[in-house]
N, C-alpha and C. Protein backbone atom coordinates (compact mmCIF):
# COMPACT_ATOMS: atom_id res chain seq x y z
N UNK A 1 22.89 20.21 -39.88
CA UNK A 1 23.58 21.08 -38.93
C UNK A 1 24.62 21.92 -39.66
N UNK A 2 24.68 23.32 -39.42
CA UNK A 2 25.87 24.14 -39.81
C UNK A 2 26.43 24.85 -38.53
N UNK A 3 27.82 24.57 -38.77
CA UNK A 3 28.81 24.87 -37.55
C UNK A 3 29.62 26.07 -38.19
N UNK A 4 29.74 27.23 -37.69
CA UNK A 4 30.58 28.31 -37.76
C UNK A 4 31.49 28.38 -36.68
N UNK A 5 32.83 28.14 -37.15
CA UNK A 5 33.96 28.31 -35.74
C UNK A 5 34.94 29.53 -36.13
N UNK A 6 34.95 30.48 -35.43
CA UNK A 6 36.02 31.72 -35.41
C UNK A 6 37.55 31.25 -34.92
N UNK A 7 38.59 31.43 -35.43
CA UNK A 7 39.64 31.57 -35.45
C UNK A 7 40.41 33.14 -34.79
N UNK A 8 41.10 33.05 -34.20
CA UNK A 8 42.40 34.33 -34.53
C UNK A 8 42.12 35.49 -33.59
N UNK A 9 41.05 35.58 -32.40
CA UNK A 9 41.36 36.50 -31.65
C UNK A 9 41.99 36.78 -30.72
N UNK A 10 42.17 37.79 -30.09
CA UNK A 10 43.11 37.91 -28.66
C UNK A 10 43.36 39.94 -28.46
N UNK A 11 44.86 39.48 -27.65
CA UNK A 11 45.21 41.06 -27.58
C UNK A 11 46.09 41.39 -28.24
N UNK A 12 45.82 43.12 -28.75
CA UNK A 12 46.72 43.38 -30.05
C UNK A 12 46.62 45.28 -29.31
N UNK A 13 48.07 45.58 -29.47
CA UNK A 13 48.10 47.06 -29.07
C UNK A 13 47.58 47.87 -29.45
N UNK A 14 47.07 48.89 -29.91
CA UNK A 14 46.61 49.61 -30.34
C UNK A 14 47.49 50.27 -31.13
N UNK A 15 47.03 50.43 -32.83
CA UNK A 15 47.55 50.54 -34.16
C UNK A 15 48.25 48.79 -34.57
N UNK A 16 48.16 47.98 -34.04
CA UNK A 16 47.92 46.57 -33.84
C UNK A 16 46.73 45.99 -35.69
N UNK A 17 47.81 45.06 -35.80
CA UNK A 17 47.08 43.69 -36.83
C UNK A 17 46.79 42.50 -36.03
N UNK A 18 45.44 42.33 -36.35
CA UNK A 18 44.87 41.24 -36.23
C UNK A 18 44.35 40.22 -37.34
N UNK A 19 44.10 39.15 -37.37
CA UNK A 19 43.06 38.52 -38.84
C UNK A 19 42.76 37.76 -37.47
N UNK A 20 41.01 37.54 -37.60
CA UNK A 20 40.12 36.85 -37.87
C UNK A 20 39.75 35.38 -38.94
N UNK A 21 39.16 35.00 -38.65
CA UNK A 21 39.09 33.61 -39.70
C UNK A 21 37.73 33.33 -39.21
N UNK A 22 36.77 32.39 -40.04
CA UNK A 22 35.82 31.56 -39.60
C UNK A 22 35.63 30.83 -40.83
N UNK A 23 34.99 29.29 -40.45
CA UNK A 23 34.81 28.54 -41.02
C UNK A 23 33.74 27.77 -40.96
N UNK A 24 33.25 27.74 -41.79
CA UNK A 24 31.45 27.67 -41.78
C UNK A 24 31.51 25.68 -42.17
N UNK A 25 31.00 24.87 -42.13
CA UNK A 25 30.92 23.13 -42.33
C UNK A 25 29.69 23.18 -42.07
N UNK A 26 29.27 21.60 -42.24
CA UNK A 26 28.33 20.94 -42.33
C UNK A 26 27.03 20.99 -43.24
N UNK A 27 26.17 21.50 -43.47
CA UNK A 27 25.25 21.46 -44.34
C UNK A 27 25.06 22.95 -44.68
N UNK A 28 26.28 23.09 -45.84
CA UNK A 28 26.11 24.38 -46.37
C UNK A 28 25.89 24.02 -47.82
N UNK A 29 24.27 24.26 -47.91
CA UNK A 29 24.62 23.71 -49.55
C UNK A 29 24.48 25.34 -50.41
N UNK A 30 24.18 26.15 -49.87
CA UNK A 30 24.97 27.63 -50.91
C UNK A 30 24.71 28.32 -49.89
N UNK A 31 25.92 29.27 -49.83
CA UNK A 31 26.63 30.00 -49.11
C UNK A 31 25.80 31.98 -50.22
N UNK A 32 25.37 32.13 -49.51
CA UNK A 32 25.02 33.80 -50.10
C UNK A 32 25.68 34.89 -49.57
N UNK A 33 26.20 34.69 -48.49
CA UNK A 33 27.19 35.87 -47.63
C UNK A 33 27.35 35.17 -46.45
N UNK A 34 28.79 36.07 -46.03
CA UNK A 34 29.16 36.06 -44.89
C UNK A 34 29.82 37.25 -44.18
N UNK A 35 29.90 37.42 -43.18
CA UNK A 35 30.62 38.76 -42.45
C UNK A 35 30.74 38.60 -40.92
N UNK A 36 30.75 39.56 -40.35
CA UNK A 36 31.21 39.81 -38.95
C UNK A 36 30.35 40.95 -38.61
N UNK A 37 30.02 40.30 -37.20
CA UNK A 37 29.14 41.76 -36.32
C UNK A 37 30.11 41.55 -34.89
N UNK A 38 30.35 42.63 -34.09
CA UNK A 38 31.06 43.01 -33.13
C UNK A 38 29.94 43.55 -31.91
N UNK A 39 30.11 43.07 -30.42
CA UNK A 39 30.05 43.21 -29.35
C UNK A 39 30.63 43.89 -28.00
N UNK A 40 30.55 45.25 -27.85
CA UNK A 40 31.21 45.46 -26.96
C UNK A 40 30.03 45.48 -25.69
N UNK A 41 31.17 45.60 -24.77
CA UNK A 41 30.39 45.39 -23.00
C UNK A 41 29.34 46.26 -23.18
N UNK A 42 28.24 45.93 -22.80
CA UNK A 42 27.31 47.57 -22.32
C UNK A 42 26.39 47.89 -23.47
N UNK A 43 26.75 47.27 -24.91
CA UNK A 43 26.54 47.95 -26.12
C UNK A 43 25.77 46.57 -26.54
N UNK A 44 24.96 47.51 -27.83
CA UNK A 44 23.95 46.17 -28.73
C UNK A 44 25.79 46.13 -29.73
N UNK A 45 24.65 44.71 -30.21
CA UNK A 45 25.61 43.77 -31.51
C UNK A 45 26.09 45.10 -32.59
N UNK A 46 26.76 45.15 -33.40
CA UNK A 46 26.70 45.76 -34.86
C UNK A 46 27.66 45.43 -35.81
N UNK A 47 26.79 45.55 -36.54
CA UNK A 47 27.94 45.16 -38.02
C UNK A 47 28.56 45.82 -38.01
N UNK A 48 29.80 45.03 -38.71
CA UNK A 48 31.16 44.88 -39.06
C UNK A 48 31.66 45.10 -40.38
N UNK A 49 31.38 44.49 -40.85
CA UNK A 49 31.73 44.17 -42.51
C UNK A 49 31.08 42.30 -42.91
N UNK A 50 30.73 42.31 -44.36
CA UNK A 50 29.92 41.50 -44.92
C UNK A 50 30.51 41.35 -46.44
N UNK A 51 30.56 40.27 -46.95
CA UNK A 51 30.78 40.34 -48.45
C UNK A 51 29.85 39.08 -49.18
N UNK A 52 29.48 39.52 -50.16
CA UNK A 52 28.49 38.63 -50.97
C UNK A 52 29.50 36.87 -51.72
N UNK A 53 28.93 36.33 -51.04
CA UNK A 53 29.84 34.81 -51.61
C UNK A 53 30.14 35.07 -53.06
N UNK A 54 28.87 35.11 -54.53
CA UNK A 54 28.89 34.89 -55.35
C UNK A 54 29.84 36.02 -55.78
N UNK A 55 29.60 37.69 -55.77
CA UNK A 55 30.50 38.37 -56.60
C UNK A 55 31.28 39.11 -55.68
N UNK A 56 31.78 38.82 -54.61
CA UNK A 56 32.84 39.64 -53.51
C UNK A 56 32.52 40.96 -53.66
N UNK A 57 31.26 41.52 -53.61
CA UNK A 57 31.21 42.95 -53.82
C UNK A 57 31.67 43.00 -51.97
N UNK A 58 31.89 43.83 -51.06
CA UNK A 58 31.90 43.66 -49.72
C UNK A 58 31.27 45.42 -49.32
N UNK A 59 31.01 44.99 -47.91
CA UNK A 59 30.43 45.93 -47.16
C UNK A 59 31.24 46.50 -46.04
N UNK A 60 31.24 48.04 -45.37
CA UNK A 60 31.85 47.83 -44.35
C UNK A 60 31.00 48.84 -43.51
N UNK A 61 31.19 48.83 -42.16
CA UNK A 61 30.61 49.67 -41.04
C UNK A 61 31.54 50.74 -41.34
N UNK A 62 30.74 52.14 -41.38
CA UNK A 62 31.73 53.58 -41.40
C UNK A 62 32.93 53.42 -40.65
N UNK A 63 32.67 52.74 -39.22
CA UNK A 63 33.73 52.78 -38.28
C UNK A 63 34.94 52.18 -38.74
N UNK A 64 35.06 51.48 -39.28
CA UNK A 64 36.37 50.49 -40.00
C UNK A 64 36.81 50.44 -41.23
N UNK A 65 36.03 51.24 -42.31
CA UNK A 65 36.26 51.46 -43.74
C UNK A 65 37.62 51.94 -43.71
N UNK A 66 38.63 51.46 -44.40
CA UNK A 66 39.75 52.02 -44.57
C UNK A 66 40.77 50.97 -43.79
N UNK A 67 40.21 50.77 -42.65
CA UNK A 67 40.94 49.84 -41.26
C UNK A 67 41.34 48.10 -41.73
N UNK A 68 39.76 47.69 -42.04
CA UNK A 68 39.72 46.82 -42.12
C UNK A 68 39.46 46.22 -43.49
N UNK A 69 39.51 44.78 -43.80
CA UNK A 69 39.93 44.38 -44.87
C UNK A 69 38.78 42.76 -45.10
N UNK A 70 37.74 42.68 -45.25
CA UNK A 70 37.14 41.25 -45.54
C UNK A 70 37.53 40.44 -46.49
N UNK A 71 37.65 39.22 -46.30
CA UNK A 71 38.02 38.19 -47.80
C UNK A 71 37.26 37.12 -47.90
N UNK A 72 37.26 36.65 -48.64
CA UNK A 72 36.70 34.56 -48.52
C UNK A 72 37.37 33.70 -49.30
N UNK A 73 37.44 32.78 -48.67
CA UNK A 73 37.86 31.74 -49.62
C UNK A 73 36.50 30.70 -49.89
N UNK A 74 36.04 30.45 -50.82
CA UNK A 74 35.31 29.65 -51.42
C UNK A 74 35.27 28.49 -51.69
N UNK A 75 36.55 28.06 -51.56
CA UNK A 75 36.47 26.26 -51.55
C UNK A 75 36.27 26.17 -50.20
N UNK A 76 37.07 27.05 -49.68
CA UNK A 76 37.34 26.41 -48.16
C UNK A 76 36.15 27.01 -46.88
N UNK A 77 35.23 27.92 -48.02
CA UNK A 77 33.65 28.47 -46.87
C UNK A 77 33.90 29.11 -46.35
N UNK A 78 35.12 29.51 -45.93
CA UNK A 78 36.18 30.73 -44.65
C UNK A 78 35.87 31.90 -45.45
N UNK A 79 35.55 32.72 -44.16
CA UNK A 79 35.42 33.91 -44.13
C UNK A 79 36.67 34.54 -43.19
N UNK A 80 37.96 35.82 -43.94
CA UNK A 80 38.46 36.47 -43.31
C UNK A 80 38.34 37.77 -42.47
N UNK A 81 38.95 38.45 -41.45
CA UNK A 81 38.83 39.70 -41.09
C UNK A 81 40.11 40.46 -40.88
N UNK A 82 40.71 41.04 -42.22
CA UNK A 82 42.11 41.96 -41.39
C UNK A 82 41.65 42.87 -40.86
N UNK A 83 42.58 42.97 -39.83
CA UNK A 83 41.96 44.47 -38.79
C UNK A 83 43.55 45.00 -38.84
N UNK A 84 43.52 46.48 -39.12
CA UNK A 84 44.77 47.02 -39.36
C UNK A 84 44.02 47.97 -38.51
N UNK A 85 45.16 48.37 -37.94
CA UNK A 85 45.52 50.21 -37.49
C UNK A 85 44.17 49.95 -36.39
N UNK A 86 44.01 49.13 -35.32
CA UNK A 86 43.28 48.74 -34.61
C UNK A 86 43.57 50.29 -33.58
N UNK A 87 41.83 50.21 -33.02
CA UNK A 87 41.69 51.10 -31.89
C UNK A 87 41.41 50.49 -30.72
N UNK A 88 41.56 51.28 -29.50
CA UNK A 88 41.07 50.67 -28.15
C UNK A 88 39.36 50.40 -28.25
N UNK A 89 38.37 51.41 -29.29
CA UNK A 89 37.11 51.00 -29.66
C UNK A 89 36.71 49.76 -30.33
N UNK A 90 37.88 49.21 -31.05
CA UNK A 90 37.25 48.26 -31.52
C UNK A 90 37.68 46.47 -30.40
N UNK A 91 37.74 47.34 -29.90
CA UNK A 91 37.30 46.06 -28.25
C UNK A 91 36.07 45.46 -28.47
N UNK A 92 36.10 44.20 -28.87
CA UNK A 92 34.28 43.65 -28.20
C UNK A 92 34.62 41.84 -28.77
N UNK A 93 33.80 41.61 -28.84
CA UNK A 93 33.13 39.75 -28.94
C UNK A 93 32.99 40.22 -30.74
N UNK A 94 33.94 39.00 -31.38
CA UNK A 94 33.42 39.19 -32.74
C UNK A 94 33.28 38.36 -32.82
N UNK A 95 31.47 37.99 -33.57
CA UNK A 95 30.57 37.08 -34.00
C UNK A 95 30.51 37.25 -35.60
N UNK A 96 31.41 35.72 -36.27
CA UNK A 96 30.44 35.57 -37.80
C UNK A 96 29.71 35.09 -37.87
N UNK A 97 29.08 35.78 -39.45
CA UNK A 97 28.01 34.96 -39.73
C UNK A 97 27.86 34.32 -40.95
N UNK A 98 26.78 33.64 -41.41
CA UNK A 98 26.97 33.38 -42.61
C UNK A 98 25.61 32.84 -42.86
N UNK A 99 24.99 33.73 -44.29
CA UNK A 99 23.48 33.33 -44.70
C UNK A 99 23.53 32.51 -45.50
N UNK A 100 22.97 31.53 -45.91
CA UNK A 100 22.90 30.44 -46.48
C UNK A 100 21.69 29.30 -46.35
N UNK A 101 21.57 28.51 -46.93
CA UNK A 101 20.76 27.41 -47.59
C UNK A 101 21.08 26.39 -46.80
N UNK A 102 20.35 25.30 -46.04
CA UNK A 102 21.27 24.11 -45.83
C UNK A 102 21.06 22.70 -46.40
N UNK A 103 19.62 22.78 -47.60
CA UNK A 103 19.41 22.07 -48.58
C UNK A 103 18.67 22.83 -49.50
N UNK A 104 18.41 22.32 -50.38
CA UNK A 104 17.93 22.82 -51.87
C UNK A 104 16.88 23.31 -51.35
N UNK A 105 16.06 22.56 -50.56
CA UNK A 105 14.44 22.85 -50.56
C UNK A 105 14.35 23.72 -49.07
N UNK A 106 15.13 24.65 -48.40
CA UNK A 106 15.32 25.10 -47.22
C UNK A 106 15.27 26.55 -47.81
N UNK A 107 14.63 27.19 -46.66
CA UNK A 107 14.62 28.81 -46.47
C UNK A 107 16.14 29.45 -46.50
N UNK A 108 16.72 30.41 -46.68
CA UNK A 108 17.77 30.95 -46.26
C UNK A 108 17.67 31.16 -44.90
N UNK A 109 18.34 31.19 -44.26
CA UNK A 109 18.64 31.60 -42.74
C UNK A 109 20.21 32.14 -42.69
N UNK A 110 20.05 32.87 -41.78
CA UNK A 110 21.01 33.25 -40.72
C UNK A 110 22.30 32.50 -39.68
N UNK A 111 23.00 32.13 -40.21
CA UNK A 111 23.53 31.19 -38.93
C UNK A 111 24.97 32.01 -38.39
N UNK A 112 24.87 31.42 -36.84
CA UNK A 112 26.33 32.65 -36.12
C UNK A 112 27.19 31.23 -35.50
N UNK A 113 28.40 31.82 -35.01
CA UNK A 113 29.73 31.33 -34.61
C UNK A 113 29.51 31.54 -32.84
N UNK A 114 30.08 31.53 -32.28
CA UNK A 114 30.89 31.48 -30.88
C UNK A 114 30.76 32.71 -30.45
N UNK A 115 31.66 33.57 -31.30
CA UNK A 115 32.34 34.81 -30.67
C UNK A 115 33.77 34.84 -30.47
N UNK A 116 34.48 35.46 -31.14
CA UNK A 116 35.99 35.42 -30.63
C UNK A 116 36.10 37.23 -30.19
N UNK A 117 36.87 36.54 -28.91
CA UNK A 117 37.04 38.09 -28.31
C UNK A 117 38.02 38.50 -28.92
N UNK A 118 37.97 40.17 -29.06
CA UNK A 118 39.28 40.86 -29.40
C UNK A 118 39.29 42.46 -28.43
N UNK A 119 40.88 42.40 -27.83
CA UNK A 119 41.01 43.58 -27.12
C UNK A 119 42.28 44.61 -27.35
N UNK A 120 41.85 45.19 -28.05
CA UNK A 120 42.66 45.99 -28.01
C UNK A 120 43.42 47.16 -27.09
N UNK A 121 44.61 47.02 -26.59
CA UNK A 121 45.18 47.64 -25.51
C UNK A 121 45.70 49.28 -26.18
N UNK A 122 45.65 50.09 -24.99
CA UNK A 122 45.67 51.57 -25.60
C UNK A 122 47.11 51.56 -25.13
């Protein structure tokens, strides 16, 4: 079993800091990436931002380049999300994720979190 639990959302004003957190356990035996995809009402899923476990190269959605900030910590499997200079758009359900192995002899897969809401007030 691998459990992803999100940390750290809520309401934040607009031009508002937030961090995000998630923490990936249980049968992670290598971790290849992790990131965040976002949910708003009405709208499909979309990525967020992503960074590669082994060399932290990271990724970001046009919409947040500049905004936002991904990290990891590696002992601890956590995946961060600073959100600076927040908009009333980036309102929605943020879902991590994290691709990974959960034994030697296992496919990579996909595995997701909860969802932590975040709303940003205008």
């Amino acid at each position: 079993q691998v459990q992803l639990v999100e940390f750290g959302g809520g309401l934040v004003p607009a031009g508002g800091s937030l961090r995000l957190s998630c923490a990936a356990s249980g049968r992670t035996f290598s971790i290849f990436a992790m990131g965040w995809f976002r949910q708003a009402p009405g709208k499909e899923r979309e990525f967020v931002a992503s960074i590669n476990w082994s060399s932290g190269n990271t990724y970001y959605a046009d919409s947040v380049k500049g905004r936002f900030t991904i990290s990891r910590d590696n002992a601890k499997n956590t995946v961060s999300l600073q959100m600076n200079s927040t908009k009333p758009e980036d309102t929605a359900v943020y879902y991590c994720y994290a691709d990974l192995t959960s034994d030697r002899f296992a496919d990579r897969d996909r595995y997701w979190g909860q969802g932590t809401q975040v709303t940003v007030s205008s």
